[in-house]
C-alpha atoms as a PDB file:
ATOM      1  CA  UNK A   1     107.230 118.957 130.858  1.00  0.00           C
ATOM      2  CA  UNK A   2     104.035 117.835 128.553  1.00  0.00           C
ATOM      3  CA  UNK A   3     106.863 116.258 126.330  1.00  0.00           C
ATOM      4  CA  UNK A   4     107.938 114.132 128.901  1.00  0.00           C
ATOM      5  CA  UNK A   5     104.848 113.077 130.289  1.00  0.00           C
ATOM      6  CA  UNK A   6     103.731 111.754 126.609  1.00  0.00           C
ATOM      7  CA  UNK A   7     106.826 110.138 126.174  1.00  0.00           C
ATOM      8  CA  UNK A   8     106.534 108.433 129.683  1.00  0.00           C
ATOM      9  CA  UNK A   9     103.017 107.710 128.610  1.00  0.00           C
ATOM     10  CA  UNK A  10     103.999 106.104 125.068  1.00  0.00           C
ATOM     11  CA  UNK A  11     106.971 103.717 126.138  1.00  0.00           C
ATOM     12  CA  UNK A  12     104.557 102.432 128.824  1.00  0.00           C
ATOM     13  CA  UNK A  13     101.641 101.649 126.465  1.00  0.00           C
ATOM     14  CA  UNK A  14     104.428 100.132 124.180  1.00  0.00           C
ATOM     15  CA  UNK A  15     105.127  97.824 127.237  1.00  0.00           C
ATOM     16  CA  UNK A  16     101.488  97.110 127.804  1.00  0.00           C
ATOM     17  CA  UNK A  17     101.025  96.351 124.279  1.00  0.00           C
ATOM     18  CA  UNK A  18     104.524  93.766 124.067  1.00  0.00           C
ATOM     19  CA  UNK A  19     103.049  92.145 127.176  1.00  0.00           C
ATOM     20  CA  UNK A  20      98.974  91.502 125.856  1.00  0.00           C
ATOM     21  CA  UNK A  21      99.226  90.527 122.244  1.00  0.00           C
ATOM     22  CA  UNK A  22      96.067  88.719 121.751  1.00  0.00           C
ATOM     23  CA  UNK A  23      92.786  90.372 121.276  1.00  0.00           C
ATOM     24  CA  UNK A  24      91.459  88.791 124.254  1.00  0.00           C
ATOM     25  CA  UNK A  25      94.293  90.207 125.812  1.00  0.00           C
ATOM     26  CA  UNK A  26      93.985  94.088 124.528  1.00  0.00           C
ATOM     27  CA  UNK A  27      89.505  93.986 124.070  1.00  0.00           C
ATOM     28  CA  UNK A  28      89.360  95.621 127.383  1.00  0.00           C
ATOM     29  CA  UNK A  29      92.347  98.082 127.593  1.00  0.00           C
ATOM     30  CA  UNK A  30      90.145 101.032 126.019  1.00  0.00           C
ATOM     31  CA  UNK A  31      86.769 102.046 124.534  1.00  0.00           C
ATOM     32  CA  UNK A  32      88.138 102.075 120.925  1.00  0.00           C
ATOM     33  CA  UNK A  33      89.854  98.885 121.202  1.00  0.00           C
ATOM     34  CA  UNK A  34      86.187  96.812 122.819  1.00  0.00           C
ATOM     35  CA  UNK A  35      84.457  99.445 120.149  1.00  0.00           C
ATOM     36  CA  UNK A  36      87.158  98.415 117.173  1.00  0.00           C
ATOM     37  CA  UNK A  37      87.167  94.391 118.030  1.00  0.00           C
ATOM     38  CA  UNK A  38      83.086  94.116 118.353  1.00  0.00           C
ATOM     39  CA  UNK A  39      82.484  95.325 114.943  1.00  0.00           C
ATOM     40  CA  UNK A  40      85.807  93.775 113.115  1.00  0.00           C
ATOM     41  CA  UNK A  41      85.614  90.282 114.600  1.00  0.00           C
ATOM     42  CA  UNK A  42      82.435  89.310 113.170  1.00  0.00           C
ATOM     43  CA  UNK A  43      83.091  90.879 109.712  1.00  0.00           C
ATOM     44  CA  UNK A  44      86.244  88.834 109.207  1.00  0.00           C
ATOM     45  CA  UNK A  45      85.085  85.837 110.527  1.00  0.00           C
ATOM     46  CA  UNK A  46      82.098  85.772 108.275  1.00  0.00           C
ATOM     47  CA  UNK A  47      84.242  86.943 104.993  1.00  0.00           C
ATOM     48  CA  UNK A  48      87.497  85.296 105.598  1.00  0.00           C
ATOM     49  CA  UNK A  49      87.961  82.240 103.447  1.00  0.00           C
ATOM     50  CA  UNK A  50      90.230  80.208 100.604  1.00  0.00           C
ATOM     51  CA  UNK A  51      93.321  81.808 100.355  1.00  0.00           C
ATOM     52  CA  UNK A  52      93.880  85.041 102.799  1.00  0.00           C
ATOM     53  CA  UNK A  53      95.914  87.436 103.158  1.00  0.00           C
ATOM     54  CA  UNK A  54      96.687  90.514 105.806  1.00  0.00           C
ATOM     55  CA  UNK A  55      97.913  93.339 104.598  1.00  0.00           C
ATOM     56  CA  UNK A  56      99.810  95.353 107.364  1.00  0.00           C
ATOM     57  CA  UNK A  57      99.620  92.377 109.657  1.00  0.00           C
ATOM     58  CA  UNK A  58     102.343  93.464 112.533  1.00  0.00           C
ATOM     59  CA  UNK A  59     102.023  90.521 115.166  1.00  0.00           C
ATOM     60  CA  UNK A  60      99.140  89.097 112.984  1.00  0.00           C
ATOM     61  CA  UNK A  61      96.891  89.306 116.438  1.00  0.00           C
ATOM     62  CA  UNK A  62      94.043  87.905 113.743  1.00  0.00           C
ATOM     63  CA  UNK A  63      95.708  84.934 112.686  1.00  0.00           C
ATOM     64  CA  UNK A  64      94.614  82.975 115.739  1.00  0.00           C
ATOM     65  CA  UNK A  65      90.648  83.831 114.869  1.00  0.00           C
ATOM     66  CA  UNK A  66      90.927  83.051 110.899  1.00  0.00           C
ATOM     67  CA  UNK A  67      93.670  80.059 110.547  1.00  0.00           C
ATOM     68  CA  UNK A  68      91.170  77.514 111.204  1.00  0.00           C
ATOM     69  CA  UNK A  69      88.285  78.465 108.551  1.00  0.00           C
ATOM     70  CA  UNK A  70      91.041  79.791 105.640  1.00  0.00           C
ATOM     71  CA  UNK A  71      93.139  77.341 103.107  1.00  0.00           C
ATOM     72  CA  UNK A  72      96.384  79.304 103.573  1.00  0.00           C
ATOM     73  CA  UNK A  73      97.223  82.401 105.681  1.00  0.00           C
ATOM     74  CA  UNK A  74     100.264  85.058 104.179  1.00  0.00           C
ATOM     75  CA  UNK A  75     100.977  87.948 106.049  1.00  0.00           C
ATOM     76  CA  UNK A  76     102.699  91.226 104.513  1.00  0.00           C
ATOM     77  CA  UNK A  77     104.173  94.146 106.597  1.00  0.00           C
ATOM     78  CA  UNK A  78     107.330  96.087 105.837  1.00  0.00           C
ATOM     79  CA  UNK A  79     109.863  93.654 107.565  1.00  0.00           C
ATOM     80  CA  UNK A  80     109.383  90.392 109.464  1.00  0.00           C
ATOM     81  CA  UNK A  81     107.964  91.301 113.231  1.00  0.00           C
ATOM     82  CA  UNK A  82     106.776  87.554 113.385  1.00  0.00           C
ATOM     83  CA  UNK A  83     106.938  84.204 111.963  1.00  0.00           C
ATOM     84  CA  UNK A  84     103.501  84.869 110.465  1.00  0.00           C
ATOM     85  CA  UNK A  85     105.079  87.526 107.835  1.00  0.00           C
ATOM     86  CA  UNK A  86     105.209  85.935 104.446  1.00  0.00           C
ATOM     87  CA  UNK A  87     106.186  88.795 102.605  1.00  0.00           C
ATOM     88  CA  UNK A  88     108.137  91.522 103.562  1.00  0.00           C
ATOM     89  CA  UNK A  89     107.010  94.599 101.478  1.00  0.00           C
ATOM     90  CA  UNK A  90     104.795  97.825 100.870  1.00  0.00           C
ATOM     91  CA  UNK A  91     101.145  96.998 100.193  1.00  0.00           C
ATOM     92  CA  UNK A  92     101.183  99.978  98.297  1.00  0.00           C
ATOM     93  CA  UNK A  93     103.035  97.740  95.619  1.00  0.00           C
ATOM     94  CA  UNK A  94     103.647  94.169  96.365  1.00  0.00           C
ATOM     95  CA  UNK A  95     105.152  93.337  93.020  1.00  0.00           C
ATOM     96  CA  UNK A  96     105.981  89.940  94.936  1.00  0.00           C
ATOM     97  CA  UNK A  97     102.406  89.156  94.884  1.00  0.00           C
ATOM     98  CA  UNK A  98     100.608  87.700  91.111  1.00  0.00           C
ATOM     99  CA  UNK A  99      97.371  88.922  90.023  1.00  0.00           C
ATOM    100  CA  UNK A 100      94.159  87.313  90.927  1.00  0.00           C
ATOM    101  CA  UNK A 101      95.606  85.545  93.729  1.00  0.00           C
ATOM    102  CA  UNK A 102      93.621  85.743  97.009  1.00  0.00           C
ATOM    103  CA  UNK A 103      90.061  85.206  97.723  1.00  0.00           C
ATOM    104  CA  UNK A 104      89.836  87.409 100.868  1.00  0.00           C
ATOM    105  CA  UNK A 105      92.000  89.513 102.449  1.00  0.00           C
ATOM    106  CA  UNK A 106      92.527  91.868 105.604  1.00  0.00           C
ATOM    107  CA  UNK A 107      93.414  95.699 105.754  1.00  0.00           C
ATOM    108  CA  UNK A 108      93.527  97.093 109.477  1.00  0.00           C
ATOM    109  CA  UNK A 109      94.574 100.157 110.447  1.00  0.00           C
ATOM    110  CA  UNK A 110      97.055 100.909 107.674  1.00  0.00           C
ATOM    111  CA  UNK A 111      96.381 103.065 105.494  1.00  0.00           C
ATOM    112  CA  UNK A 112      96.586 105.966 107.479  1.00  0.00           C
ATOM    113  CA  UNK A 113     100.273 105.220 107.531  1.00  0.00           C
ATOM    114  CA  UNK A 114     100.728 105.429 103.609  1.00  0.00           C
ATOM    115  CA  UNK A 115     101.689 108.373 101.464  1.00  0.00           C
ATOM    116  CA  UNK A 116      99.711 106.654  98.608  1.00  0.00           C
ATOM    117  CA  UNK A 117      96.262 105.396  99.696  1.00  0.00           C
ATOM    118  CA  UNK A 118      94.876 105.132  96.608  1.00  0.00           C
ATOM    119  CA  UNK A 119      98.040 103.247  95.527  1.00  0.00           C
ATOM    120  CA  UNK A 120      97.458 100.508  98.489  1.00  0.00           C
ATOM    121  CA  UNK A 121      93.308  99.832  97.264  1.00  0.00           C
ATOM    122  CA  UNK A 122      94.694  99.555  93.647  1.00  0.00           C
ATOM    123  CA  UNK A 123      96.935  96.965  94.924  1.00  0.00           C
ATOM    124  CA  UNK A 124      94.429  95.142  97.022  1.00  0.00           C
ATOM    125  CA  UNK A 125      91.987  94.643  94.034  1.00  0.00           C
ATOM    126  CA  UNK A 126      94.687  93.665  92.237  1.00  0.00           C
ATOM    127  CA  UNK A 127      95.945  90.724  93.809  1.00  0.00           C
ATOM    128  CA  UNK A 128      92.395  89.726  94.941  1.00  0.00           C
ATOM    129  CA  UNK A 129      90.624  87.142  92.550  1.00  0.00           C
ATOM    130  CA  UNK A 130      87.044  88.249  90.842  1.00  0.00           C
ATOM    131  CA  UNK A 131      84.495  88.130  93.641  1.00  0.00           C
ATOM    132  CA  UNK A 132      87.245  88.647  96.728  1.00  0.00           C
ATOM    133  CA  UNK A 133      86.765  89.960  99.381  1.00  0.00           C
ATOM    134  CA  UNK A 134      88.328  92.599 101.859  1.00  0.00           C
ATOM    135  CA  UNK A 135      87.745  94.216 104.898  1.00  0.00           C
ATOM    136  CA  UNK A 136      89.248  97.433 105.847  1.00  0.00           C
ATOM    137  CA  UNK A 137      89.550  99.508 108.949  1.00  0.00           C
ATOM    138  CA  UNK A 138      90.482 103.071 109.274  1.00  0.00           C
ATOM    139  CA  UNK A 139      90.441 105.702 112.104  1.00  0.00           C
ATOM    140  CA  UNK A 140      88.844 109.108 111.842  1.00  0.00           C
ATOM    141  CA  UNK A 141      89.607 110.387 115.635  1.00  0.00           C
ATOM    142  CA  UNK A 142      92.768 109.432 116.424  1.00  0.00           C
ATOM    143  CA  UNK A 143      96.010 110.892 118.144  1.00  0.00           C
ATOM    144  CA  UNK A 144      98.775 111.282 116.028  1.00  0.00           C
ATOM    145  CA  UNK A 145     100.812 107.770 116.251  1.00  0.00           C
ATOM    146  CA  UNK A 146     103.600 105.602 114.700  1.00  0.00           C
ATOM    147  CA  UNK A 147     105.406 108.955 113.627  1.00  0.00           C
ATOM    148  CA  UNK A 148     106.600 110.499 111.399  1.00  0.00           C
ATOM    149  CA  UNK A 149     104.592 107.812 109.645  1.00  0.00           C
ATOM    150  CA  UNK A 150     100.841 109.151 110.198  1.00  0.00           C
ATOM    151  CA  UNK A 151      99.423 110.533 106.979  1.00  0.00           C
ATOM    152  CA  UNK A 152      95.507 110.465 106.843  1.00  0.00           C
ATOM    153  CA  UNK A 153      92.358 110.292 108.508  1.00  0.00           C
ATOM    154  CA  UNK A 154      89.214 108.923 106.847  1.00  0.00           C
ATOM    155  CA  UNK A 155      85.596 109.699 106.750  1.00  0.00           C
ATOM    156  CA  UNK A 156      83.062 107.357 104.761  1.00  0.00           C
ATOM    157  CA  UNK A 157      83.032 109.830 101.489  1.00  0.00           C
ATOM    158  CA  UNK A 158      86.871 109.805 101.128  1.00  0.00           C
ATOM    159  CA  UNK A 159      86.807 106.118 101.932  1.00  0.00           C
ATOM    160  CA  UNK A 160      83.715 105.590  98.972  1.00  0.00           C
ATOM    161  CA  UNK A 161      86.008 107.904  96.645  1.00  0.00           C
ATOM    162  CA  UNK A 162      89.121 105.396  97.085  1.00  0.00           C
ATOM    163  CA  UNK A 163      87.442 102.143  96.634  1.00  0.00           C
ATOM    164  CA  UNK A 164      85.571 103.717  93.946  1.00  0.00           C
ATOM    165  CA  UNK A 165      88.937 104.976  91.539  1.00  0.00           C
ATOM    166  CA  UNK A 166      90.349 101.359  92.177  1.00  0.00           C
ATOM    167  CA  UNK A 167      87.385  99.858  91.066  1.00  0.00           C
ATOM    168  CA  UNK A 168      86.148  98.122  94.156  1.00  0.00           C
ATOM    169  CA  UNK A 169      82.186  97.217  94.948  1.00  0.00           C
ATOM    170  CA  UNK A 170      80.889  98.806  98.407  1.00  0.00           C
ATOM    171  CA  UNK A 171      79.375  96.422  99.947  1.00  0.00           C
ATOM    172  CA  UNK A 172      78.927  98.127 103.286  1.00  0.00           C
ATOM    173  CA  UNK A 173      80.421 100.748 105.403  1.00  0.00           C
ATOM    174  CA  UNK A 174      80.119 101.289 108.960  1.00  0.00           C
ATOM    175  CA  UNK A 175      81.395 103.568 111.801  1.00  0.00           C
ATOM    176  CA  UNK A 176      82.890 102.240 114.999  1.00  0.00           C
ATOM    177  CA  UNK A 177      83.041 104.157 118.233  1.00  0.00           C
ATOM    178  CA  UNK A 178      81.947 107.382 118.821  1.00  0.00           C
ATOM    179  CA  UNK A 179      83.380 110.510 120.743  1.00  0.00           C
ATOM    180  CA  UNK A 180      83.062 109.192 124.448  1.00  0.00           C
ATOM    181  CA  UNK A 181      84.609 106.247 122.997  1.00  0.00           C
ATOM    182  CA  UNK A 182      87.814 108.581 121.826  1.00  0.00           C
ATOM    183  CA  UNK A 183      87.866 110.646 125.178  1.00  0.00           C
ATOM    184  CA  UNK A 184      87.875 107.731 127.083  1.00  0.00           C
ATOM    185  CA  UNK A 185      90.390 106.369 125.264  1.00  0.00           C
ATOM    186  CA  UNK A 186      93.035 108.575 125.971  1.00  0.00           C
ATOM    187  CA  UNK A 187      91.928 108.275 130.201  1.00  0.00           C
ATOM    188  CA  UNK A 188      92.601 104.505 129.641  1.00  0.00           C
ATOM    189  CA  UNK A 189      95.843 105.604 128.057  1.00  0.00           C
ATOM    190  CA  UNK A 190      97.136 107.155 131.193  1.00  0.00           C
ATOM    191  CA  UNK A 191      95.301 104.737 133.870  1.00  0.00           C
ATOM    192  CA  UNK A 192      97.083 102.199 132.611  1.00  0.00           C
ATOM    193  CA  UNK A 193     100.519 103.541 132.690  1.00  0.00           C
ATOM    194  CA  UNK A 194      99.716 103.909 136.415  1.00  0.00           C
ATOM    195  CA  UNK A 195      98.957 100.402 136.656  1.00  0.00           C
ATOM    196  CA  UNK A 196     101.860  98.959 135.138  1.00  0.00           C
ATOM    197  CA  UNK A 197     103.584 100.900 136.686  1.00  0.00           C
ATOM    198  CA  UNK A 198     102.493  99.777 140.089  1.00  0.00           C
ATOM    199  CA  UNK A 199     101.544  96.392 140.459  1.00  0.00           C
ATOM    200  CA  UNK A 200      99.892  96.252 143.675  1.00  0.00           C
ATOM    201  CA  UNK A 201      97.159  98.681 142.151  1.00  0.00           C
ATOM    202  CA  UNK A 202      97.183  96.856 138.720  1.00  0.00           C
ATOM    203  CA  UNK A 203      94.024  94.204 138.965  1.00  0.00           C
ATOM    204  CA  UNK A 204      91.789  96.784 140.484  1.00  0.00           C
ATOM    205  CA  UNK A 205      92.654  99.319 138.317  1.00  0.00           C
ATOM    206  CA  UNK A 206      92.029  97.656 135.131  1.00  0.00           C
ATOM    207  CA  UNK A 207      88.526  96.359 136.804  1.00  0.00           C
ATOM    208  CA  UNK A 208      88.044 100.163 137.016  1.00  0.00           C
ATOM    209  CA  UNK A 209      89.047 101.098 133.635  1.00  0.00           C
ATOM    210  CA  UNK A 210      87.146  98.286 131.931  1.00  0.00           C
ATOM    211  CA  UNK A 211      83.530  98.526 133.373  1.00  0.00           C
ATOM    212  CA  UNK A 212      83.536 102.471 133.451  1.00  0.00           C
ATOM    213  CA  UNK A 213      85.882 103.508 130.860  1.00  0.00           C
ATOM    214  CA  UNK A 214      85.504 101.244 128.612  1.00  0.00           C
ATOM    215  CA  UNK A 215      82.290  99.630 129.009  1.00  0.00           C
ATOM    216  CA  UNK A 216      80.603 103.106 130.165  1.00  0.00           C
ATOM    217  CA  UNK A 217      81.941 105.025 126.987  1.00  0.00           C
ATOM    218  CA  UNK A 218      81.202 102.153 124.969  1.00  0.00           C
ATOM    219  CA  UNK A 219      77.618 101.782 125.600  1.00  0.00           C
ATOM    220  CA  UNK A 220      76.891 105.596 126.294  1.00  0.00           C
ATOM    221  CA  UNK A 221      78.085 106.108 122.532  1.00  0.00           C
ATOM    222  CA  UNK A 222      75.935 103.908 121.111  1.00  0.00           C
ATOM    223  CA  UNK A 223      72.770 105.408 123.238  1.00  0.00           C
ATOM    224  CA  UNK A 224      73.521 109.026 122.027  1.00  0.00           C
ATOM    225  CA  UNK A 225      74.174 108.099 118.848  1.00  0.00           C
ATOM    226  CA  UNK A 226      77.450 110.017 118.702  1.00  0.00           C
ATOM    227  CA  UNK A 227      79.389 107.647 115.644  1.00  0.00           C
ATOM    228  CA  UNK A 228      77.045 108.716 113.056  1.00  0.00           C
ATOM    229  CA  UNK A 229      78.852 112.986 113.860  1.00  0.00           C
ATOM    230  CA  UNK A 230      81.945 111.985 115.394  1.00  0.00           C
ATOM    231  CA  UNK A 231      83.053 108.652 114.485  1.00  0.00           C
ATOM    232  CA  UNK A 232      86.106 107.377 115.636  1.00  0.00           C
ATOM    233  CA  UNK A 233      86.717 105.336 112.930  1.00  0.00           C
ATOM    234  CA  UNK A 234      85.153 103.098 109.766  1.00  0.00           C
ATOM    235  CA  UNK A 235      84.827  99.294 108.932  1.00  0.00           C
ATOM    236  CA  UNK A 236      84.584  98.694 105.382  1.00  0.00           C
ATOM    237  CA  UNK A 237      83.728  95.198 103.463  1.00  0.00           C
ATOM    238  CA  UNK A 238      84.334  95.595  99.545  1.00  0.00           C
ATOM    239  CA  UNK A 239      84.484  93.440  96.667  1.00  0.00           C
ATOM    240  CA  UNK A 240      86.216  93.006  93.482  1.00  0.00           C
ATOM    241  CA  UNK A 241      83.621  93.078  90.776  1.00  0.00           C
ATOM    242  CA  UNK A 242      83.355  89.046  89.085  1.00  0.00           C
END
């Protein structure tokens, strides 16, 4: 029974995800997504620059807020899942890819997904040129997702340890959500499975799911200070020393 209701629940947040692909679109669908966009948006807009690339960049959702202040976009994920994808490859090798190439790049919620962590930041500071930047997100609470592909979670030590062995400059790390942010989350999840699935209900249940569920856990997180225990996950900005 619980293995059918979380495989109703996951091919109808698959459909709500093909349908809203922009961030505009998906800010409002849960507390992690408002929490992960409000602290990511800024960072890449104010590091993004020359020539970029994202690594892991699936239906490149940040294209549309970078192409405009960046000499040349390339996107990288393992095969082509739009015509933003310039290479087609593991970031945890990219032999494709020449040393000292890019002046900022993108990491966002994929290295969790690789056997080889380390591997993938070794890579990254390869490819960037002396003084590049990149900006990384990570979860720490999270449900287990894109299986059997789900390897790690991160806290900031692990995260200081990684960037640290490849040889990578800290320049800051900080925590997004918190744990009403996670629960809430997961009620979003299932509220709007009801609402695709019936339409009638849909407008006024997503007004209810995005001033209390999202907006509520949001805000109550960041009164009780619950991101600096439970975290739900980590923006970092780092640098490759030159």
């Amino acid at each position: 029974m619980l293995t059918r209701l979380l495989n109703w629940l996951r091919s109808r947040r698959q459909r709500v995800e093909q349908e809203l692909v922009t961030i505009e679109q998906r800010r409002y669908l849960s507390a992690i997504f408002y929490a992960h966009y409000k602290l990511l948006l800024p960072l890449i807009r104010r590091h993004a620059r020359g020539k970029f690339i994202d690594l892991g960049c699936g239906t490149a959702p940040f294209w549309s807020d970078v192409v405009g202040q960046v000499e040349r976009y390339h996107g990288v994920d393992l095969w082509p899942r739009s015509d933003k994808v310039t290479f087609a490859g593991d970031i945890q090798r990219l032999e494709m890819v020449p040393d000292d190439c890019y002046d900022s790049a993108i990491c966002i919620e994929v290295l969790e997904h690789l056997p080889e962590p380390g591997r993938a930041v070794a890579t990254i500071r390869r490819i960037l040129k002396p003084g590049g930047v990149v900006v990384i997100s990570v979860p720490h609470l999270s449900r287990l997702h894109d299986l059997p592909h789900d390897y790690f979670r991160f806290t900031e030590y692990g995260l200081r340890y990684l960037l640290g062995q490849a040889g990578m400059e800290v320049i800051s790390i900080q925590p997004k959500g918190g744990l009403l942010t996670f629960l809430a989350h997961q009620l979003s999840t299932v509220l709007l499975a009801v609402a695709w699935t019936l339409p009638p209900l849909k407008a006024p249940l997503l007004l209810l799911n995005r001033w209390y569920l999202v907006l509520g856990a949001f805000y109550a997180d960041r009164l009780l200070g619950t991101a600096a225990t439970f975290p739900q996950g980590y923006v970092v900005v780092a640098r490759k020393p030159g």
